[in-house]
C-alpha atoms as a PDB file:
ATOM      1  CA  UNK A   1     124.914 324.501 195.681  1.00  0.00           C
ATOM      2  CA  UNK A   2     121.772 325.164 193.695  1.00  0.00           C
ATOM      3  CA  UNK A   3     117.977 325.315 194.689  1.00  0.00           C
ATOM      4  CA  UNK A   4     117.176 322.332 192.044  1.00  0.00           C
ATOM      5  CA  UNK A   5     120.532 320.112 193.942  1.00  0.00           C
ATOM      6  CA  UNK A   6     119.108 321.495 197.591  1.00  0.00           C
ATOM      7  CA  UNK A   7     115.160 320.445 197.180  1.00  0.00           C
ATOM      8  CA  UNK A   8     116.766 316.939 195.123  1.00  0.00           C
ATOM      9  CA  UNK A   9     118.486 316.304 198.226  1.00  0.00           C
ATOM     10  CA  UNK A  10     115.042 317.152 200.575  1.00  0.00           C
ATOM     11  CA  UNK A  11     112.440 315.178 198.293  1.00  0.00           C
ATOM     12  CA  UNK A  12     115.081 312.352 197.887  1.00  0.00           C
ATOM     13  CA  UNK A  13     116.472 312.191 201.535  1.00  0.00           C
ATOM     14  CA  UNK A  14     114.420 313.736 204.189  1.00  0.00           C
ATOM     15  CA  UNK A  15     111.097 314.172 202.754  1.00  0.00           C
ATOM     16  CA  UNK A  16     110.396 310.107 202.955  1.00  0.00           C
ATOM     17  CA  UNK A  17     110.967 310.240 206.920  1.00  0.00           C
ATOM     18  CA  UNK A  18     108.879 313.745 206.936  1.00  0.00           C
ATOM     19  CA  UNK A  19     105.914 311.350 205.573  1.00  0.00           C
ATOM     20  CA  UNK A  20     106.513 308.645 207.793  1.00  0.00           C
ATOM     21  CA  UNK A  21     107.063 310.345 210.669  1.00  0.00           C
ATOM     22  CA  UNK A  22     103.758 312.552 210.007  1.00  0.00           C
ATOM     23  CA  UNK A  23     101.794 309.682 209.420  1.00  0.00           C
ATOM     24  CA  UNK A  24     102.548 308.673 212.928  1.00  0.00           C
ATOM     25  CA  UNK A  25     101.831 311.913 214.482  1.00  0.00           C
ATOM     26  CA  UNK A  26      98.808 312.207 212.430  1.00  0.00           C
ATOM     27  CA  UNK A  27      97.940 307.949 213.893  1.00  0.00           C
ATOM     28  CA  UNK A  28      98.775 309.329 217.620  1.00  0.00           C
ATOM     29  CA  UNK A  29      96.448 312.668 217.053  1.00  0.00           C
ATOM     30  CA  UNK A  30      93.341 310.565 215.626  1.00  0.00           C
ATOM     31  CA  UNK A  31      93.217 306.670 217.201  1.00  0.00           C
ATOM     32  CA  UNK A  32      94.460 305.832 220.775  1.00  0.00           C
ATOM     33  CA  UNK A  33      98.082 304.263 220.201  1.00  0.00           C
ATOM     34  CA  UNK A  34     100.380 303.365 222.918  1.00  0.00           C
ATOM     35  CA  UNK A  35     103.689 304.810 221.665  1.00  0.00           C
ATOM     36  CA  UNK A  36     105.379 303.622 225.576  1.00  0.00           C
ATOM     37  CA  UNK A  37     104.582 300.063 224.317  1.00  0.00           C
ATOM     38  CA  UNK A  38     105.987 300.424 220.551  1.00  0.00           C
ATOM     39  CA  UNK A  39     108.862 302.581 222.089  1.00  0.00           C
ATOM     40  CA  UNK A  40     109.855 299.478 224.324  1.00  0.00           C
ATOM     41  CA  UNK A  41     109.602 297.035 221.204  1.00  0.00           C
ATOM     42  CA  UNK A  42     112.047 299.401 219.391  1.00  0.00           C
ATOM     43  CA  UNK A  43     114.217 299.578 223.024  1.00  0.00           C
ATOM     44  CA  UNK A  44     114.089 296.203 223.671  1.00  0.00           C
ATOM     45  CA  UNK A  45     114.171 294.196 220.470  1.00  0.00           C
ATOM     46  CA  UNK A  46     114.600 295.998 217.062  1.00  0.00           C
ATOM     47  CA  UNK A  47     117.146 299.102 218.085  1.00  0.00           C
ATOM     48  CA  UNK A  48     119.520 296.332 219.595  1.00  0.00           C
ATOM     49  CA  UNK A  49     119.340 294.124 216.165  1.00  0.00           C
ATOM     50  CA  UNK A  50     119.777 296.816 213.975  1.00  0.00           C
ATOM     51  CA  UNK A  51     123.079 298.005 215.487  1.00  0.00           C
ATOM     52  CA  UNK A  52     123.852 294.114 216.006  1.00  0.00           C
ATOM     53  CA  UNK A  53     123.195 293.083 211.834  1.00  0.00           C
ATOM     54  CA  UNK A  54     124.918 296.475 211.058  1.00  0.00           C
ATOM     55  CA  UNK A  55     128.157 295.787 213.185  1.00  0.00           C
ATOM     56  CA  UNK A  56     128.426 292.230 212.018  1.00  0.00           C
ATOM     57  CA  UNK A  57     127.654 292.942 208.006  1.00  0.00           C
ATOM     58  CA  UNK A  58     129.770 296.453 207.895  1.00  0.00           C
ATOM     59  CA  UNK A  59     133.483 296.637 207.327  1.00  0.00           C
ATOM     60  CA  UNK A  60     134.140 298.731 210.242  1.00  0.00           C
ATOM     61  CA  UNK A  61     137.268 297.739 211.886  1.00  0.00           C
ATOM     62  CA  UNK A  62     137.416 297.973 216.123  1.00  0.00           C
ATOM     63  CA  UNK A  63     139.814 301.156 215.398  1.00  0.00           C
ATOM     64  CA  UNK A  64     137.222 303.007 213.683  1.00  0.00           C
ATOM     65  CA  UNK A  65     134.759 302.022 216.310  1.00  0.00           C
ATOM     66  CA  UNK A  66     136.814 303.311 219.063  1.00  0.00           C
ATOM     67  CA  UNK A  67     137.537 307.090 217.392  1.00  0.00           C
ATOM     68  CA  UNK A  68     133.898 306.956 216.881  1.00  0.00           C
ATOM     69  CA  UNK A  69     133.057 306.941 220.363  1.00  0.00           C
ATOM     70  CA  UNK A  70     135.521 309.318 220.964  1.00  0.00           C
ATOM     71  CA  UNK A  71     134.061 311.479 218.486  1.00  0.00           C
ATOM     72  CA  UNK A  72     130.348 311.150 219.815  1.00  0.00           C
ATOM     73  CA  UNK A  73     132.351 311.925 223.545  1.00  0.00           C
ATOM     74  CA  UNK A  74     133.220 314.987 222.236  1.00  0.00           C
ATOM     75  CA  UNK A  75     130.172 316.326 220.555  1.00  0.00           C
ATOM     76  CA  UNK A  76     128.071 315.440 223.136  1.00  0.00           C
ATOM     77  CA  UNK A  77     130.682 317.306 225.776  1.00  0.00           C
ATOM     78  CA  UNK A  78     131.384 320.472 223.645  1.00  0.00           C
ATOM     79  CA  UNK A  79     127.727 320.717 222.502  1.00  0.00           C
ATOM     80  CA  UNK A  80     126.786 320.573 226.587  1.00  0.00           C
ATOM     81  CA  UNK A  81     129.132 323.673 227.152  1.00  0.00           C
ATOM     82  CA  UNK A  82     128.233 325.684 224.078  1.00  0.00           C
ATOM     83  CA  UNK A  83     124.454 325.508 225.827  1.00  0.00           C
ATOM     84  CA  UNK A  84     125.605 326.157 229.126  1.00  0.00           C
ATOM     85  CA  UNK A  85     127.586 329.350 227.178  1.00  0.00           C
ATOM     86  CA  UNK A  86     124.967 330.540 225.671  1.00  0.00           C
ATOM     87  CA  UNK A  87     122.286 329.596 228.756  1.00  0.00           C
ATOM     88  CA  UNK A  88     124.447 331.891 230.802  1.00  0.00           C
ATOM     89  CA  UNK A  89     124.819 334.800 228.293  1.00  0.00           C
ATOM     90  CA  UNK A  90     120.808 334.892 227.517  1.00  0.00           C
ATOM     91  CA  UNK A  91     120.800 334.745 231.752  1.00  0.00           C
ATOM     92  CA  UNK A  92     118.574 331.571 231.710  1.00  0.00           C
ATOM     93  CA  UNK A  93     117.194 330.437 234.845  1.00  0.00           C
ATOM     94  CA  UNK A  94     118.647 327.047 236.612  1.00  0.00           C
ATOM     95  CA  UNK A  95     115.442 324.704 235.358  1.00  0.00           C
ATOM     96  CA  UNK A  96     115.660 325.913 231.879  1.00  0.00           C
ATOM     97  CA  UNK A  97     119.399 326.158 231.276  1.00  0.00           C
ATOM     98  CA  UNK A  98     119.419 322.525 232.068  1.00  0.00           C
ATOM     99  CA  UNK A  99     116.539 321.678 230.127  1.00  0.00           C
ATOM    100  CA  UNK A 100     118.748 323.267 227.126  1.00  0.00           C
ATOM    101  CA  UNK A 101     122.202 321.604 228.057  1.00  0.00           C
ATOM    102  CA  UNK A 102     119.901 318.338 227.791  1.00  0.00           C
ATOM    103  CA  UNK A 103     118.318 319.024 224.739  1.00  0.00           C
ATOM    104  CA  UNK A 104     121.311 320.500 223.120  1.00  0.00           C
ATOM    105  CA  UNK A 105     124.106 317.828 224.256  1.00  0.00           C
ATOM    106  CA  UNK A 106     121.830 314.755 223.108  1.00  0.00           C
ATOM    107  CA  UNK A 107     120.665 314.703 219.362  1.00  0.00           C
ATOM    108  CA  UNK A 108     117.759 312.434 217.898  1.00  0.00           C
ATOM    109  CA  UNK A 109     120.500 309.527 216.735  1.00  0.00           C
ATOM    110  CA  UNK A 110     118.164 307.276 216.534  1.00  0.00           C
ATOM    111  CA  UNK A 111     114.860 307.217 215.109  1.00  0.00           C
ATOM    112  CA  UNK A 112     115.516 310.342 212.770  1.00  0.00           C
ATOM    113  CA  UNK A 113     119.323 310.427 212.750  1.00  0.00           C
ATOM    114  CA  UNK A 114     119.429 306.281 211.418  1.00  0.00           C
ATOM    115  CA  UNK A 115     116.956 306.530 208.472  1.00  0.00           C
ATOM    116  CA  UNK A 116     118.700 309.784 207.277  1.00  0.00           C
ATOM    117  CA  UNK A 117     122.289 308.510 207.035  1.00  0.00           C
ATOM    118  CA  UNK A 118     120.975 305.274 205.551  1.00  0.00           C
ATOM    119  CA  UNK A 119     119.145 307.269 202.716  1.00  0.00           C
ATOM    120  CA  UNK A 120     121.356 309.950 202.054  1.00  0.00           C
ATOM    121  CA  UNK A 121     125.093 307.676 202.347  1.00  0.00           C
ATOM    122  CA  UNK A 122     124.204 304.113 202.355  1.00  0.00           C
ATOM    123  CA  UNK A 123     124.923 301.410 204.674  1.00  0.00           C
ATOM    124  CA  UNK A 124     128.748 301.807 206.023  1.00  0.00           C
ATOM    125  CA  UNK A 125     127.994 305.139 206.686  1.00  0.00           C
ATOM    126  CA  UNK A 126     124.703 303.453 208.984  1.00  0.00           C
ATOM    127  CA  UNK A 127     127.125 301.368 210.277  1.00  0.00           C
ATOM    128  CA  UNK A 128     129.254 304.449 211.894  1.00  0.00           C
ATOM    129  CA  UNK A 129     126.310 306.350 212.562  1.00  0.00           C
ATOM    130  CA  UNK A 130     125.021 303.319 214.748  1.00  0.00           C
ATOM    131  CA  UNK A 131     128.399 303.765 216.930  1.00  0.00           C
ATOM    132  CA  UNK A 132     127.288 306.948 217.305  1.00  0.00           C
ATOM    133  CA  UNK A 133     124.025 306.143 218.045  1.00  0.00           C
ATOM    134  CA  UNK A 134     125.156 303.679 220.628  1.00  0.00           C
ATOM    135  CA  UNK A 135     127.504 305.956 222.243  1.00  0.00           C
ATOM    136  CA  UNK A 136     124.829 308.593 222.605  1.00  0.00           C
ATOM    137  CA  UNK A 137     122.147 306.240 224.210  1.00  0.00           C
ATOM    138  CA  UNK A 138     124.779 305.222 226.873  1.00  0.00           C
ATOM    139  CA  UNK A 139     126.287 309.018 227.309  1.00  0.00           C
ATOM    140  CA  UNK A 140     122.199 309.886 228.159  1.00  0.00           C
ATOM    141  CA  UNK A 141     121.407 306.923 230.303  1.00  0.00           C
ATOM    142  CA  UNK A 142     124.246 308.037 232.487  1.00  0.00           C
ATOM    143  CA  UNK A 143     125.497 311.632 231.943  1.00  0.00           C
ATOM    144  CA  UNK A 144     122.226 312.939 230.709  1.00  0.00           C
ATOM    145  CA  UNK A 145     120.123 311.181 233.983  1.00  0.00           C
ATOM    146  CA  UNK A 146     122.120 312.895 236.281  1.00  0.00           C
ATOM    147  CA  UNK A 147     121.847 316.497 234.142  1.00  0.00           C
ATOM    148  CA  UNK A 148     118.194 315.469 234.395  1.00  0.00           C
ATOM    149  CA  UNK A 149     117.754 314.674 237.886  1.00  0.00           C
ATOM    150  CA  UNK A 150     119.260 317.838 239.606  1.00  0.00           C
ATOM    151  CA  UNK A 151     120.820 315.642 242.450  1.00  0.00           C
ATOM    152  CA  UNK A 152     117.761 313.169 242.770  1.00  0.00           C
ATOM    153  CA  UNK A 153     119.967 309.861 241.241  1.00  0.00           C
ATOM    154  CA  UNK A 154     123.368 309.136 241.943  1.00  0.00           C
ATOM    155  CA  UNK A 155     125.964 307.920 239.318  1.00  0.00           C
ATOM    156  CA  UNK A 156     126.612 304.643 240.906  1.00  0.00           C
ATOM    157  CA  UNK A 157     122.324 304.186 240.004  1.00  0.00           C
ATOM    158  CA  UNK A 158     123.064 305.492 236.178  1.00  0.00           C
ATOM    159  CA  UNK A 159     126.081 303.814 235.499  1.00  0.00           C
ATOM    160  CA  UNK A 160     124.404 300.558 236.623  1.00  0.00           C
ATOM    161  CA  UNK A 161     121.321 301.498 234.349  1.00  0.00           C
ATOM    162  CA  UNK A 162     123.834 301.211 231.257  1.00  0.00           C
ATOM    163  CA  UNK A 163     123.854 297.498 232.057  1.00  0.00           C
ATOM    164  CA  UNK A 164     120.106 297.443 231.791  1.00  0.00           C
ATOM    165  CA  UNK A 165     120.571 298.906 228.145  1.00  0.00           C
ATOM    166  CA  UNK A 166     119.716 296.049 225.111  1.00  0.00           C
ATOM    167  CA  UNK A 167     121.640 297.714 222.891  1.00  0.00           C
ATOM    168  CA  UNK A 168     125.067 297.422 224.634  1.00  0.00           C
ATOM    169  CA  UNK A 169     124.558 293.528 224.621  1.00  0.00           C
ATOM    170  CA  UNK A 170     124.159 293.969 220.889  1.00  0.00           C
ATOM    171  CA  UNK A 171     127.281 295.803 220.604  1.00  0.00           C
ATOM    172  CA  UNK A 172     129.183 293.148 223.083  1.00  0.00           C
ATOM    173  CA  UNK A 173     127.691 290.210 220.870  1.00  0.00           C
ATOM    174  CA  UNK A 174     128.618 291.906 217.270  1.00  0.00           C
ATOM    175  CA  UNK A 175     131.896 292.204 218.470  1.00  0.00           C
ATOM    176  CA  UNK A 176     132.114 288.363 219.695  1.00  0.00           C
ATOM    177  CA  UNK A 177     131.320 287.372 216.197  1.00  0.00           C
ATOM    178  CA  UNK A 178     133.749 290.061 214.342  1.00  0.00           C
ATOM    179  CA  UNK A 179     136.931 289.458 216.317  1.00  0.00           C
ATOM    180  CA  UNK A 180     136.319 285.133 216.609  1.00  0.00           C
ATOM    181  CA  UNK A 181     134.585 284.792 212.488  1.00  0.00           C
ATOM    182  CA  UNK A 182     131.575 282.865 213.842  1.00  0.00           C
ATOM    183  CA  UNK A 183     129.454 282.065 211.130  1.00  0.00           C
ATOM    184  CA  UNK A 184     125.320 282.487 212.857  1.00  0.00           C
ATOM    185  CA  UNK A 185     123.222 279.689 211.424  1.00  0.00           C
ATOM    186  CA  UNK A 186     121.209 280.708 208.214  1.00  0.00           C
ATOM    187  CA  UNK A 187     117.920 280.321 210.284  1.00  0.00           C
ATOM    188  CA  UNK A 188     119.079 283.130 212.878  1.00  0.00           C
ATOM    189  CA  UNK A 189     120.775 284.978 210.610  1.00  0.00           C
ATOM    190  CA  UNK A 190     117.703 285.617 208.456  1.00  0.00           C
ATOM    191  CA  UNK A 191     115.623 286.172 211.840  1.00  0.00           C
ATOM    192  CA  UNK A 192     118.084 288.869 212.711  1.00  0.00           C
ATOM    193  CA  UNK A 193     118.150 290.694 209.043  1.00  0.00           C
ATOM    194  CA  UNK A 194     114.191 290.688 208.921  1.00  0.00           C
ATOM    195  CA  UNK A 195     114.100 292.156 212.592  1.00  0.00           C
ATOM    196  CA  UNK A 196     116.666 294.661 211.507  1.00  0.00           C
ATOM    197  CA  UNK A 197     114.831 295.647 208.266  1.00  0.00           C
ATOM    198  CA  UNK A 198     111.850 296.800 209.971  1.00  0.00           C
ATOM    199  CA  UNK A 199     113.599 298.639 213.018  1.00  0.00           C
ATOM    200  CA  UNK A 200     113.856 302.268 210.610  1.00  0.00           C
ATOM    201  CA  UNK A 201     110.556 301.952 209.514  1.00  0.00           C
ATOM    202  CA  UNK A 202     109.202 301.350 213.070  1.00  0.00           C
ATOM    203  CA  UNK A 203     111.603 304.158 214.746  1.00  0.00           C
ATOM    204  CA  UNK A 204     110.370 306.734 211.929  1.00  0.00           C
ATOM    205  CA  UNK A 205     106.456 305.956 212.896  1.00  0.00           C
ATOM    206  CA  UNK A 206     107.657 306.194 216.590  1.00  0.00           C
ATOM    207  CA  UNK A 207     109.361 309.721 216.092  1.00  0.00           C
ATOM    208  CA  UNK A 208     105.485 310.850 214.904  1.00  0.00           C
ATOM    209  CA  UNK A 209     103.911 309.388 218.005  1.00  0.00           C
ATOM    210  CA  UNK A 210     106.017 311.141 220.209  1.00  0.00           C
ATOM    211  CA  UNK A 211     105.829 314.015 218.582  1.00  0.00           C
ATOM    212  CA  UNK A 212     101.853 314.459 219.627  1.00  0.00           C
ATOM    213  CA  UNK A 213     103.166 314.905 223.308  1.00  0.00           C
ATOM    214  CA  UNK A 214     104.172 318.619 222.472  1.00  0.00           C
ATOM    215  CA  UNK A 215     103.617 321.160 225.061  1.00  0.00           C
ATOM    216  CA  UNK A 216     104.170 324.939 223.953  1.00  0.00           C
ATOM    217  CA  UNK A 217     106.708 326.700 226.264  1.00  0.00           C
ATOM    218  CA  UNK A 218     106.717 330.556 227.202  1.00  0.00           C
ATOM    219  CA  UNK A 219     110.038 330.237 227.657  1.00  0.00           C
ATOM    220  CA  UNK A 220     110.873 331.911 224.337  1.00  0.00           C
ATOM    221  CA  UNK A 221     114.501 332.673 224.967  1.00  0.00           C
ATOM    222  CA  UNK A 222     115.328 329.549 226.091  1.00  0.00           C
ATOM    223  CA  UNK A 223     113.326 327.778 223.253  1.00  0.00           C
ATOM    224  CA  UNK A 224     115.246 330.142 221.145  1.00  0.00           C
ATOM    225  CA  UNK A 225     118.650 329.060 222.883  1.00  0.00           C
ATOM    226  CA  UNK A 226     117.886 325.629 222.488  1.00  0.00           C
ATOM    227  CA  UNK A 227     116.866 325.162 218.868  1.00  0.00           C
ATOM    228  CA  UNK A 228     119.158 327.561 217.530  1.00  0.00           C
ATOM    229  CA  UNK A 229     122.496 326.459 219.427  1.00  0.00           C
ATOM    230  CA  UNK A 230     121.697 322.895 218.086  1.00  0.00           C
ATOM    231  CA  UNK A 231     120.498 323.248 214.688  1.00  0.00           C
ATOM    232  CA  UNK A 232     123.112 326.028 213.850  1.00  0.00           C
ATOM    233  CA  UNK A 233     126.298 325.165 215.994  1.00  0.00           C
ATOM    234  CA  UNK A 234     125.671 321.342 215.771  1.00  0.00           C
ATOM    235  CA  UNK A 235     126.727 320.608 212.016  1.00  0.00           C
ATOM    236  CA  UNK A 236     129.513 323.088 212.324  1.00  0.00           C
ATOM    237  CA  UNK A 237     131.166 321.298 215.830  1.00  0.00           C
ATOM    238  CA  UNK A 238     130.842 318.467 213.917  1.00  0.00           C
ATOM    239  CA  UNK A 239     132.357 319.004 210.988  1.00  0.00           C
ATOM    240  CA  UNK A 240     135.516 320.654 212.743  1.00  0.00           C
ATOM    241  CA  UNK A 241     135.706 317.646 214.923  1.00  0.00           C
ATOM    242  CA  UNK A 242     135.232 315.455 212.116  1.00  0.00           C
ATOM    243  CA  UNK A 243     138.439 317.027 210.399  1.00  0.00           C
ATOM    244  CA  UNK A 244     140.378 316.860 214.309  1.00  0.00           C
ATOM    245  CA  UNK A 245     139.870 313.063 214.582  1.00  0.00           C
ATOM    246  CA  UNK A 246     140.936 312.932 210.841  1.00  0.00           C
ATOM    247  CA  UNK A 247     137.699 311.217 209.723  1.00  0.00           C
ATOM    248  CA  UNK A 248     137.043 310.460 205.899  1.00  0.00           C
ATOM    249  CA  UNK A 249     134.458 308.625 203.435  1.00  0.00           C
ATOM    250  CA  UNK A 250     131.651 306.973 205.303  1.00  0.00           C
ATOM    251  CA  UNK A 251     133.039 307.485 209.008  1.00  0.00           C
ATOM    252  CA  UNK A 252     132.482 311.178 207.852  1.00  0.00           C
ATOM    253  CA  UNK A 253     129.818 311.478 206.164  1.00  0.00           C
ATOM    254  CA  UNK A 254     127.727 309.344 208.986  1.00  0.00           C
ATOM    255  CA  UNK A 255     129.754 310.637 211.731  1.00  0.00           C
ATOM    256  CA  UNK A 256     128.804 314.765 211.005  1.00  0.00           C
ATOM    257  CA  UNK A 257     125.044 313.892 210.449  1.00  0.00           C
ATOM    258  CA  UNK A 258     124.580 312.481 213.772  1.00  0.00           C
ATOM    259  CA  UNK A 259     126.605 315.542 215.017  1.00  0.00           C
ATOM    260  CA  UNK A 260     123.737 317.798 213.002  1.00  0.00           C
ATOM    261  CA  UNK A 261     120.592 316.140 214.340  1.00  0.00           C
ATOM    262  CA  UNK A 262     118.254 317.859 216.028  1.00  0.00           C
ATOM    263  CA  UNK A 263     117.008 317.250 220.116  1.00  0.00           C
ATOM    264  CA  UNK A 264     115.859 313.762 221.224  1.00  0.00           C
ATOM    265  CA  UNK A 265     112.309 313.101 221.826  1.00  0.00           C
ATOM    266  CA  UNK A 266     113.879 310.969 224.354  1.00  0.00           C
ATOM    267  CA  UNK A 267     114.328 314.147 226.296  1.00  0.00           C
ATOM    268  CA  UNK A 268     111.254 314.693 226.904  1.00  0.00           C
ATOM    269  CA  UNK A 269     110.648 311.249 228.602  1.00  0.00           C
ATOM    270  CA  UNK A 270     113.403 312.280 230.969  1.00  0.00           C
ATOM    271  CA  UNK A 271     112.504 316.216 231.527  1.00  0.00           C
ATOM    272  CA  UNK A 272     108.814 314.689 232.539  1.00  0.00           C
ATOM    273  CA  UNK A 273     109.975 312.212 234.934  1.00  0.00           C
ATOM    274  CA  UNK A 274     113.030 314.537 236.763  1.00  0.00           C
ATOM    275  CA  UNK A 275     110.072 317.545 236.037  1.00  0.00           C
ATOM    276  CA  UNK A 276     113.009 319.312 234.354  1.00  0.00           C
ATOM    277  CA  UNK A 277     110.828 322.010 232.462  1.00  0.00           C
ATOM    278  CA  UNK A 278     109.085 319.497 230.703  1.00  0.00           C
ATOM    279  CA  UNK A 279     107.193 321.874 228.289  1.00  0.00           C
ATOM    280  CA  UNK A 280     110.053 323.556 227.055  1.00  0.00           C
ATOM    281  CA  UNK A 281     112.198 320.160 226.215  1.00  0.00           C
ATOM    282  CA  UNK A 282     109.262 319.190 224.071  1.00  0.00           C
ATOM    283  CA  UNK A 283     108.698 322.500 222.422  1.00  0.00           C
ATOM    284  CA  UNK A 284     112.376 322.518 221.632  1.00  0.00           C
ATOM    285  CA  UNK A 285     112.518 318.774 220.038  1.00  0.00           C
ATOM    286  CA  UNK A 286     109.513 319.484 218.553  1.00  0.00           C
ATOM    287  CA  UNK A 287     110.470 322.968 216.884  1.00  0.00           C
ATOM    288  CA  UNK A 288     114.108 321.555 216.154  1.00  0.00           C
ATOM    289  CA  UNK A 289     112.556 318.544 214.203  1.00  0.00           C
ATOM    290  CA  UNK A 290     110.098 320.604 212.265  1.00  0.00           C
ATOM    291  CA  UNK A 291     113.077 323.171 211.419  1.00  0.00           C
ATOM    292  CA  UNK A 292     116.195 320.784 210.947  1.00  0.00           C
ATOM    293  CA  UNK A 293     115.850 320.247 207.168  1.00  0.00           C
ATOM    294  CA  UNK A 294     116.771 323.820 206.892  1.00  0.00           C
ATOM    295  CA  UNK A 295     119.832 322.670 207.951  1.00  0.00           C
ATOM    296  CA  UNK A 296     120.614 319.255 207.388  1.00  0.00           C
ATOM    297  CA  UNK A 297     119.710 319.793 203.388  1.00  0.00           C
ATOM    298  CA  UNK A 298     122.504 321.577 202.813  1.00  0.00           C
ATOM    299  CA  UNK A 299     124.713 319.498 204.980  1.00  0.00           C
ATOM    300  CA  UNK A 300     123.708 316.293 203.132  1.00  0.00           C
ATOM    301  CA  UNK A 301     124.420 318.578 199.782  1.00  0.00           C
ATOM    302  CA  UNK A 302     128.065 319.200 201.041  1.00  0.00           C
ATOM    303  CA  UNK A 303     128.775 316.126 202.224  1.00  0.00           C
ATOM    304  CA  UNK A 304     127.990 314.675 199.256  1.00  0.00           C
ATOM    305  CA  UNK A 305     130.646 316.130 197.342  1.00  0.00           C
END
């Protein structure tokens, strides 16, 4: 693995979304730009096309959906109790070891985690990635709520919040039209594919709009806890579970990246509205994002082989 193959992989892979994303922080730092009301474009229209064009195009068989949703089940689970490990051992307080079970259990799948595996392994690996994507967003409307609210929601409210989610419909309908062969109608099928182009680019400019809502924590240990358990232990728990559920090819490649990614900004929206140490969620997406090419570079480098 060579310095020339390492920054190849960077310029070529992450540096594009680096650019994009900083010209929407740079956008959200200099004009007044509602990133709630592009966020719910993404949520509401483009996120649930994407995953819908990329079920319906890919080759991805209902088996290889299924172990990838058990495979996302199990990051997200072990991931949760590595941070709750490691929370206890640094002697966190209650607030702030939650804050880091949130932000180490649920990875930025989306916005960053998308764009990455499309550049760096092509579209079936998107395709798998987008299970994973899926799986997550459902996992933190439910499981990471109720970390979130400290005993303020019940499940029966989160689990009925996963039927409020766009993107499951899109998974429901994809797999209508894989398991019947229902040809959509050139007009809608076009519609859908233009939509589903310009969800990345859109997610990307989102990720730098959100990222002008950071808030530095004095919580050093637990910013410490929280970046470093994810960045570090996150690529290698997925590459061991990657080899447990017998993964190969695409399904790999896709499935270990999302594993790798750093926090979701969509933490943040959470720790702010549960007031679950808001300031240190966002310094720890925030300082994960900025440091996560230190660690997905060589990932992408290894996979690759």
């Amino acid at each position: 693995m060579s310095l020339h193959e390492l920054f190849t992989t960077f310029a070529n892979n992450l540096l594009p979304i680096l650019l994009i994303a900083a010209t929407g922080y740079i956008l959200g730092k200099t004009l007044t730009v509602d990133s709630r009301t592009i966020g719910r474009i993404v949520f509401y229209i483009f996120s649930p096309l994407l995953v819908f064009n990329l079920m319906v195009t890919s080759q991805l068989n209902f088996g290889q959906a299924i172990t990838t949703v058990k495979f996302t089940a199990a990051v997200i689970a072990i991931m949760g109790v590595l941070a709750f490990i490691f929370g206890k051992i640094f002697q966190l307080e209650r607030p702030q070891l939650l804050a880091v079970i949130l932000t180490v259990a649920f990875g930025n799948t989306g916005n960053y985690g998308l764009p990455l595996v499309k550049f760096a392994f092509g579209d079936e690996a998107l395709a798998v990635a987008s299970i994973f994507y899926v799986t997550t967003t459902i996992l933190f409307n439910t499981v990471g709520v109720i970390i979130a609210s400290l005993g303020h929601s019940g499940l029966k409210s989160a689990i009925l919040g996963v039927f409020k989610l766009p993107i499951v419909y899109g998974v429901i309908l994809a797999l209508l039209v894989k398991t019947t062969g229902f040809q959509i109608p050139v007009p809608l099928s076009r519609t859908i594919e233009i939509a589903a182009n310009g969800a990345i680019p859109l997610m990307i400019i989102l990720l730098g709009l959100e990222l002008t809502k950071i808030e530095w924590s004095h919580s050093f240990r637990a910013l410490g806890v929280g970046v470093l358990t994810k960045l570090i232990l996150g690529p290698i728990v997925g590459l061991l579970l990657a080899s447990l559920f017998g993964l190969q090819g695409h399904s790999h490649q896709g499935s270990v990246i999302e594993a790798a990614m750093p926090a979701a900004v969509a933490n943040t929206v959470i720790a702010t509205e549960y007031k679950l140490e808001p300031s240190l969620v966002t310094a720890i997406v925030f300082l994960g994002t900025i440091l996560s090419p230190l660690t997905l570079t060589p990932l992408i480098v290894f996979l690759s082989r």
